[in-house]
PDB file of N, CA and C in Angstrom:
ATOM      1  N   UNK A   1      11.456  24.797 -11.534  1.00  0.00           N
ATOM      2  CA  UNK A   1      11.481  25.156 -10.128  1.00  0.00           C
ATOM      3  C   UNK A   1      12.661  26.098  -9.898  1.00  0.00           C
ATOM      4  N   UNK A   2      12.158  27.066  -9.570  1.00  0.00           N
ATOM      5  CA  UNK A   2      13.759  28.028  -9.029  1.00  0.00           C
ATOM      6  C   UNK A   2      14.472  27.590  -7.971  1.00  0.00           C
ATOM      7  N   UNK A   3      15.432  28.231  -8.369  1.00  0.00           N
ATOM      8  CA  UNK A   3      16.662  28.046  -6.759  1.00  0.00           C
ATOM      9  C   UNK A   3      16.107  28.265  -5.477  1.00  0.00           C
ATOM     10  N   UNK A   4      15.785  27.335  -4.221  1.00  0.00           N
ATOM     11  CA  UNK A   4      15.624  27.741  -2.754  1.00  0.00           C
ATOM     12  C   UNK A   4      16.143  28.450  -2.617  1.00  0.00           C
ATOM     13  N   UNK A   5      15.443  29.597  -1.465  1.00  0.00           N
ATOM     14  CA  UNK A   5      16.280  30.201  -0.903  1.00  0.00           C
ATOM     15  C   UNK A   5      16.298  29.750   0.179  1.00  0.00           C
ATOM     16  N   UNK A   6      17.524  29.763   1.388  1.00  0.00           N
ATOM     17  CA  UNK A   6      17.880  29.553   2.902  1.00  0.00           C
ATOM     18  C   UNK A   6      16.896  30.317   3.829  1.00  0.00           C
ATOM     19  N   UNK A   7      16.567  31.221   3.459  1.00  0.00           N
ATOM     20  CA  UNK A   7      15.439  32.153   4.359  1.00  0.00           C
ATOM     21  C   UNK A   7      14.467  31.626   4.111  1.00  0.00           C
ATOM     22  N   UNK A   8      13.957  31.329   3.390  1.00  0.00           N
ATOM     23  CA  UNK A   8      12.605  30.114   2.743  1.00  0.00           C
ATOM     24  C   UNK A   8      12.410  29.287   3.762  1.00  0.00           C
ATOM     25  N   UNK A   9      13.585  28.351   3.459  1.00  0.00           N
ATOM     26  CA  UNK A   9      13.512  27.078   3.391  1.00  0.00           C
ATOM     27  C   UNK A   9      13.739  27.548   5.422  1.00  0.00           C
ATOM     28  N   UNK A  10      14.286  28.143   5.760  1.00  0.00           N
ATOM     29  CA  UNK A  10      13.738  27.907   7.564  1.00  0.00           C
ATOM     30  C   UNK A  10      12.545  28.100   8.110  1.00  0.00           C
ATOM     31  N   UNK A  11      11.917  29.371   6.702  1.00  0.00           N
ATOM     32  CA  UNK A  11      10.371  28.900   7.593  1.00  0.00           C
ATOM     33  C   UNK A  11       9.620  27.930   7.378  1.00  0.00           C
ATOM     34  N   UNK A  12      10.294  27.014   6.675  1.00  0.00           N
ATOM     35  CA  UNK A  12       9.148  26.015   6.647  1.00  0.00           C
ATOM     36  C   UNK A  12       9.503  24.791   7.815  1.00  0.00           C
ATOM     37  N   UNK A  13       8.209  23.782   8.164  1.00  0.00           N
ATOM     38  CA  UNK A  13       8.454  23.176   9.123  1.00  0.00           C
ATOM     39  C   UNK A  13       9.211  21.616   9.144  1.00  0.00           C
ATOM     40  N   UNK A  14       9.465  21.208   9.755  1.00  0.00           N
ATOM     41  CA  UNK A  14      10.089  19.828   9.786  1.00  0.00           C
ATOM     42  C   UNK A  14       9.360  18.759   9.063  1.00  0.00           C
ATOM     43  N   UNK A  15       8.134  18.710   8.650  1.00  0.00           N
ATOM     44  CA  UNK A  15       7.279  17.961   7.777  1.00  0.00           C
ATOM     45  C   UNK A  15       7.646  18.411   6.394  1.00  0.00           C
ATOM     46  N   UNK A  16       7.178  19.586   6.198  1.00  0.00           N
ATOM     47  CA  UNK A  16       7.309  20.375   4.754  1.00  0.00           C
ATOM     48  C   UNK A  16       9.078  20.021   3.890  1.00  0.00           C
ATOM     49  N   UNK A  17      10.414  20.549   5.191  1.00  0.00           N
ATOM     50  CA  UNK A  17      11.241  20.083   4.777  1.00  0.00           C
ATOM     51  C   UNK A  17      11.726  18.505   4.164  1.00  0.00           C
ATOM     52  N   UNK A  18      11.075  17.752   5.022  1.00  0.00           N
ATOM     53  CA  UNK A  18      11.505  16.233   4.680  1.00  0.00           C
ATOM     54  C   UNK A  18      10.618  16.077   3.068  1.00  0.00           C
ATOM     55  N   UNK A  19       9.299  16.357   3.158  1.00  0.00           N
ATOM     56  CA  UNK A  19       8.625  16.278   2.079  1.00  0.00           C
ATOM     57  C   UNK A  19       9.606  16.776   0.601  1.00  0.00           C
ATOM     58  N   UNK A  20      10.074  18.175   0.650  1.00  0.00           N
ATOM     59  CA  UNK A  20      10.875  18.909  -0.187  1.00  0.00           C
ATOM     60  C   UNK A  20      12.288  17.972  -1.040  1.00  0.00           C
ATOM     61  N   UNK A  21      12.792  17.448   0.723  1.00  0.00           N
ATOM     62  CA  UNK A  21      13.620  16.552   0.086  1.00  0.00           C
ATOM     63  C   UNK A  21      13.894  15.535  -0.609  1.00  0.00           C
ATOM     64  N   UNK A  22      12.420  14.541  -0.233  1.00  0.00           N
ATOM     65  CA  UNK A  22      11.932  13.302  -1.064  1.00  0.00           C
ATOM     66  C   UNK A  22      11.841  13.808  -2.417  1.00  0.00           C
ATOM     67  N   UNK A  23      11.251  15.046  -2.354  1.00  0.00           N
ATOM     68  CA  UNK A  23      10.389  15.717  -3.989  1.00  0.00           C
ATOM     69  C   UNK A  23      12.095  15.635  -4.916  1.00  0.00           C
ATOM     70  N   UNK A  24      12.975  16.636  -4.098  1.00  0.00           N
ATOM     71  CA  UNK A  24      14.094  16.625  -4.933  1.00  0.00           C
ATOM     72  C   UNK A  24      14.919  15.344  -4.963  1.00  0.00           C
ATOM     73  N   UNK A  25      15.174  14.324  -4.372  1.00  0.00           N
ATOM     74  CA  UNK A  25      15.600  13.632  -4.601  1.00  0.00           C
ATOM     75  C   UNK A  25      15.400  12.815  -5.486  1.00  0.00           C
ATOM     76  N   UNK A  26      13.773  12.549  -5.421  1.00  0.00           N
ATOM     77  CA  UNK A  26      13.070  11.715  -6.715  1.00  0.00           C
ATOM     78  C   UNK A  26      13.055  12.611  -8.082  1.00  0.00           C
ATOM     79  N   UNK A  27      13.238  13.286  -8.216  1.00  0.00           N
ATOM     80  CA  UNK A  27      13.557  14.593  -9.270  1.00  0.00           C
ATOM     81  C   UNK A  27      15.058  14.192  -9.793  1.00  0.00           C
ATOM     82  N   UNK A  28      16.078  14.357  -8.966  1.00  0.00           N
ATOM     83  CA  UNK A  28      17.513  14.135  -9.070  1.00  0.00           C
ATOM     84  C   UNK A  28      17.688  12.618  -9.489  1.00  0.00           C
ATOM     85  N   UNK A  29      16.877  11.487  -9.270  1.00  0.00           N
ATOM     86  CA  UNK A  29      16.734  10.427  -9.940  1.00  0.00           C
ATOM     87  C   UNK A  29      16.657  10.029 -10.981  1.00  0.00           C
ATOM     88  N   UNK A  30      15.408  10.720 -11.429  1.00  0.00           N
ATOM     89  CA  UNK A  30      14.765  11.094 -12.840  1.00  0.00           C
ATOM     90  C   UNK A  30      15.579  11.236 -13.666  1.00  0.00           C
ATOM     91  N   UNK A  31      16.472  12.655 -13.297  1.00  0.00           N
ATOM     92  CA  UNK A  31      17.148  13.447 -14.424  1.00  0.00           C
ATOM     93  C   UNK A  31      18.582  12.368 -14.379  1.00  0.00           C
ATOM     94  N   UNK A  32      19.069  12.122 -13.342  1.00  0.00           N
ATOM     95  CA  UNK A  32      20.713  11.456 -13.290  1.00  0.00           C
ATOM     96  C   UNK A  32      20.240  10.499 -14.244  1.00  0.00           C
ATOM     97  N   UNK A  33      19.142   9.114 -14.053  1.00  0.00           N
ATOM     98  CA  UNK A  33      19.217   8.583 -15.092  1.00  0.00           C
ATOM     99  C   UNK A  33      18.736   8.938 -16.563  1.00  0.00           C
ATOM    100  N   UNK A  34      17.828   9.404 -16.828  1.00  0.00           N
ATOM    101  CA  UNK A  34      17.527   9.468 -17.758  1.00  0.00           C
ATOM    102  C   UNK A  34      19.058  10.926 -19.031  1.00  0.00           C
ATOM    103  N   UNK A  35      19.774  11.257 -18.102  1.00  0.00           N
ATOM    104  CA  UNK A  35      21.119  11.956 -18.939  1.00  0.00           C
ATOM    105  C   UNK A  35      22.154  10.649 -18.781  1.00  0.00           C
ATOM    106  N   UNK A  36      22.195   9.539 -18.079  1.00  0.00           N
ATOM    107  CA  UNK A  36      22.668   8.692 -18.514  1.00  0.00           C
ATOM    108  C   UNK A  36      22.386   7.826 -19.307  1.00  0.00           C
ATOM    109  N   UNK A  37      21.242   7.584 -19.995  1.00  0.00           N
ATOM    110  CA  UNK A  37      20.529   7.174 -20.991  1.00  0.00           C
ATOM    111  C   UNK A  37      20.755   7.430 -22.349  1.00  0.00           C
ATOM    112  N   UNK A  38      20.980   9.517 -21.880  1.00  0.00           N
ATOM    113  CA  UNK A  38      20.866  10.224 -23.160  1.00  0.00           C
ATOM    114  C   UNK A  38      20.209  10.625 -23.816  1.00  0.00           C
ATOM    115  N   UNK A  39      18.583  10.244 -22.676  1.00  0.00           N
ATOM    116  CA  UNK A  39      17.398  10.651 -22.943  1.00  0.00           C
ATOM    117  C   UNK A  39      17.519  12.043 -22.985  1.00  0.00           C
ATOM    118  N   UNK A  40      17.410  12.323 -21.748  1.00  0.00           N
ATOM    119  CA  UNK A  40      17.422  14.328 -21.277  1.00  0.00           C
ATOM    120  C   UNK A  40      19.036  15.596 -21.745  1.00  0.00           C
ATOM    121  N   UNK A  41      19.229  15.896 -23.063  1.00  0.00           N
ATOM    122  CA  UNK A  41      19.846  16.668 -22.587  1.00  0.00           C
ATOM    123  C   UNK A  41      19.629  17.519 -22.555  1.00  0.00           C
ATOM    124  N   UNK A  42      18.493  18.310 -22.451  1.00  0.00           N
ATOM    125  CA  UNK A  42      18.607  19.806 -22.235  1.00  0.00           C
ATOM    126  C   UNK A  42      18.225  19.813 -20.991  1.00  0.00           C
ATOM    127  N   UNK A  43      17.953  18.711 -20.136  1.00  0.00           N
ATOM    128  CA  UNK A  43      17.825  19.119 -18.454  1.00  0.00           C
ATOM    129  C   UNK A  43      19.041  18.787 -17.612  1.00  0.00           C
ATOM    130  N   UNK A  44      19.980  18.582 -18.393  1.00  0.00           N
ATOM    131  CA  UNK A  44      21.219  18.222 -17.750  1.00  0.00           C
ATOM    132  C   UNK A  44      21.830  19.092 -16.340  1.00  0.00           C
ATOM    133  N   UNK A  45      21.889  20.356 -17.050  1.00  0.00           N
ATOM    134  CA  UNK A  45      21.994  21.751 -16.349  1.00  0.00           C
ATOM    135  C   UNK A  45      21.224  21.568 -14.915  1.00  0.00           C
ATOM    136  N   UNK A  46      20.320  21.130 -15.142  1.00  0.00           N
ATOM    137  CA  UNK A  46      19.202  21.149 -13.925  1.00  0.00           C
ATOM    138  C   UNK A  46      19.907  20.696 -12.791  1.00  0.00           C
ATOM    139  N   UNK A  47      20.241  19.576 -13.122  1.00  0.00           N
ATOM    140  CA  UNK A  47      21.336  18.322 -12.273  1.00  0.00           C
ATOM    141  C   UNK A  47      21.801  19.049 -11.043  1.00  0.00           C
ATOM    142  N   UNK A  48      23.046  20.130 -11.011  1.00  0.00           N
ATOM    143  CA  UNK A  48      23.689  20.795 -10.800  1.00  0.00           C
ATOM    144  C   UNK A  48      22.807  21.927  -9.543  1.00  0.00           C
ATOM    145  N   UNK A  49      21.599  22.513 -10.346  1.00  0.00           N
ATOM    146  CA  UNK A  49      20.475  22.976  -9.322  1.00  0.00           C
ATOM    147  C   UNK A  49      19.954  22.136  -8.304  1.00  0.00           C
ATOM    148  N   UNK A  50      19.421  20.796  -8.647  1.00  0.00           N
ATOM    149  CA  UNK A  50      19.135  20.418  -7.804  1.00  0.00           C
ATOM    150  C   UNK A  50      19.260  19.733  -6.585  1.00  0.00           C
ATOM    151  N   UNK A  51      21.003  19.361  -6.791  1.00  0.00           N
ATOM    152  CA  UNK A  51      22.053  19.196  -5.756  1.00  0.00           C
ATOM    153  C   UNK A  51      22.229  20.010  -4.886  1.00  0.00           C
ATOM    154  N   UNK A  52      22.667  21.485  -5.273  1.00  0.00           N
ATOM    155  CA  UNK A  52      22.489  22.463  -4.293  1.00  0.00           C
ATOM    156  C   UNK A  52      21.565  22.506  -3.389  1.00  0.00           C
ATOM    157  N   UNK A  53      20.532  22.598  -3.977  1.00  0.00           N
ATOM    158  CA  UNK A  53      19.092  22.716  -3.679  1.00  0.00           C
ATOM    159  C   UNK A  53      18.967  21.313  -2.552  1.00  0.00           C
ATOM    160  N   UNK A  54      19.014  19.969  -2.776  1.00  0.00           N
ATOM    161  CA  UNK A  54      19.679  19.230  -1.739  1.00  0.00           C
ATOM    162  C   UNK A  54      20.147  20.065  -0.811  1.00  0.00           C
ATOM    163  N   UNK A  55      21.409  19.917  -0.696  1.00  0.00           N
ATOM    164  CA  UNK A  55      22.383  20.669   0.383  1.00  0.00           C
ATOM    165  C   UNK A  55      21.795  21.329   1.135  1.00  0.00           C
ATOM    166  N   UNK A  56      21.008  22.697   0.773  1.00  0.00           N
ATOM    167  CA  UNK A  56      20.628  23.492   1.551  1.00  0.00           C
ATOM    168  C   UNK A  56      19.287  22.959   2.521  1.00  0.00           C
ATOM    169  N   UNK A  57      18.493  21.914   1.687  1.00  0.00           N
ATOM    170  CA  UNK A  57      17.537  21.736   2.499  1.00  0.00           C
ATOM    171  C   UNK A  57      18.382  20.553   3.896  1.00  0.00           C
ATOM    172  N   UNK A  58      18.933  19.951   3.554  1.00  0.00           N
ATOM    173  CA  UNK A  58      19.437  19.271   4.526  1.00  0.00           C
ATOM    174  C   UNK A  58      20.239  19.641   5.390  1.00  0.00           C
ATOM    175  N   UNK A  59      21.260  21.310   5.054  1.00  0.00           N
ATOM    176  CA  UNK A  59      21.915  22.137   5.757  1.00  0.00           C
ATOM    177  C   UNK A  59      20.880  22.683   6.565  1.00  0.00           C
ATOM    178  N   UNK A  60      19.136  22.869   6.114  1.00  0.00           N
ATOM    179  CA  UNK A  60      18.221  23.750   7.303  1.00  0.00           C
ATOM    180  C   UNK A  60      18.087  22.520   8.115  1.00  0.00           C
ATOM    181  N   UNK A  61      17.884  21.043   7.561  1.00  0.00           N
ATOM    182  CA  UNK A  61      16.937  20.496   8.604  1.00  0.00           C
ATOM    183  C   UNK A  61      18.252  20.162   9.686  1.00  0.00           C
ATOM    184  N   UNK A  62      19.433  20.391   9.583  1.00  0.00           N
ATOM    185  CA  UNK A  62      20.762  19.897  10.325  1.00  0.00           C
ATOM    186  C   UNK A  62      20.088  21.317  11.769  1.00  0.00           C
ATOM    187  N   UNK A  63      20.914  22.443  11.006  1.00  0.00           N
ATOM    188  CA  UNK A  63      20.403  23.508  11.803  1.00  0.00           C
ATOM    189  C   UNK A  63      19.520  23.324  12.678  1.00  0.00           C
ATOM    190  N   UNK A  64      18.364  23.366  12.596  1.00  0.00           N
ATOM    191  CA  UNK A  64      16.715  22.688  13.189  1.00  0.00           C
ATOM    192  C   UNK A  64      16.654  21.598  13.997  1.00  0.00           C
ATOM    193  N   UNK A  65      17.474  20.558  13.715  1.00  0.00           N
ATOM    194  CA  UNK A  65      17.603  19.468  14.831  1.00  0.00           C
ATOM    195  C   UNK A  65      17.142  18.537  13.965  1.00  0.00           C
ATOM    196  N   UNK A  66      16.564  18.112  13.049  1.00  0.00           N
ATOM    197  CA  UNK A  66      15.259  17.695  12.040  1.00  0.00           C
ATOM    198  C   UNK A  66      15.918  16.467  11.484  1.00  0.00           C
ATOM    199  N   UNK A  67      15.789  15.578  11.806  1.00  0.00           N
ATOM    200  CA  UNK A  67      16.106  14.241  11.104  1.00  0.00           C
ATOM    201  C   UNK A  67      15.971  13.799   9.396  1.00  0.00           C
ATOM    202  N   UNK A  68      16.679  13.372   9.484  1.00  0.00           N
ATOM    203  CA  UNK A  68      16.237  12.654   7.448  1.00  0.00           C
ATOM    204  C   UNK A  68      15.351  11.795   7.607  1.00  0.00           C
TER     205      UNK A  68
END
């Protein structure tokens, strides 16, 4: 999955965003444990993307008024 972009991520709507965030969060689950395992390391890197990627969606839905 590539990096969001902020211009993206405002056109989408208050449904789509919350959805996005569940997706990455359960994603960011995945990978945190399974590199604490020692299962995943070549998705380690990812980690790092998909935090950001967090941030920003929760920086649009702040903007927007848009609840978690």
């Amino acid at each position: 999955m590539p990096q969001l972009k902020p211009k993206e991520l405002r056109e989408q709507d208050a449904d789509k965003l919350r959805q996005m965030l569940f997706d990455l969060r359960s994603e960011l689950s995945k990978l945190a444990g399974g590199a604490q395992r020692g299962i995943v390391k070549k998705d380690v890197g990812n980690i790092h993307r998909i935090r950001k990627d967090i941030a920003r969606v929760i920086t649009v839905m702040h903007e927007k008024g848009v609840k978690e």
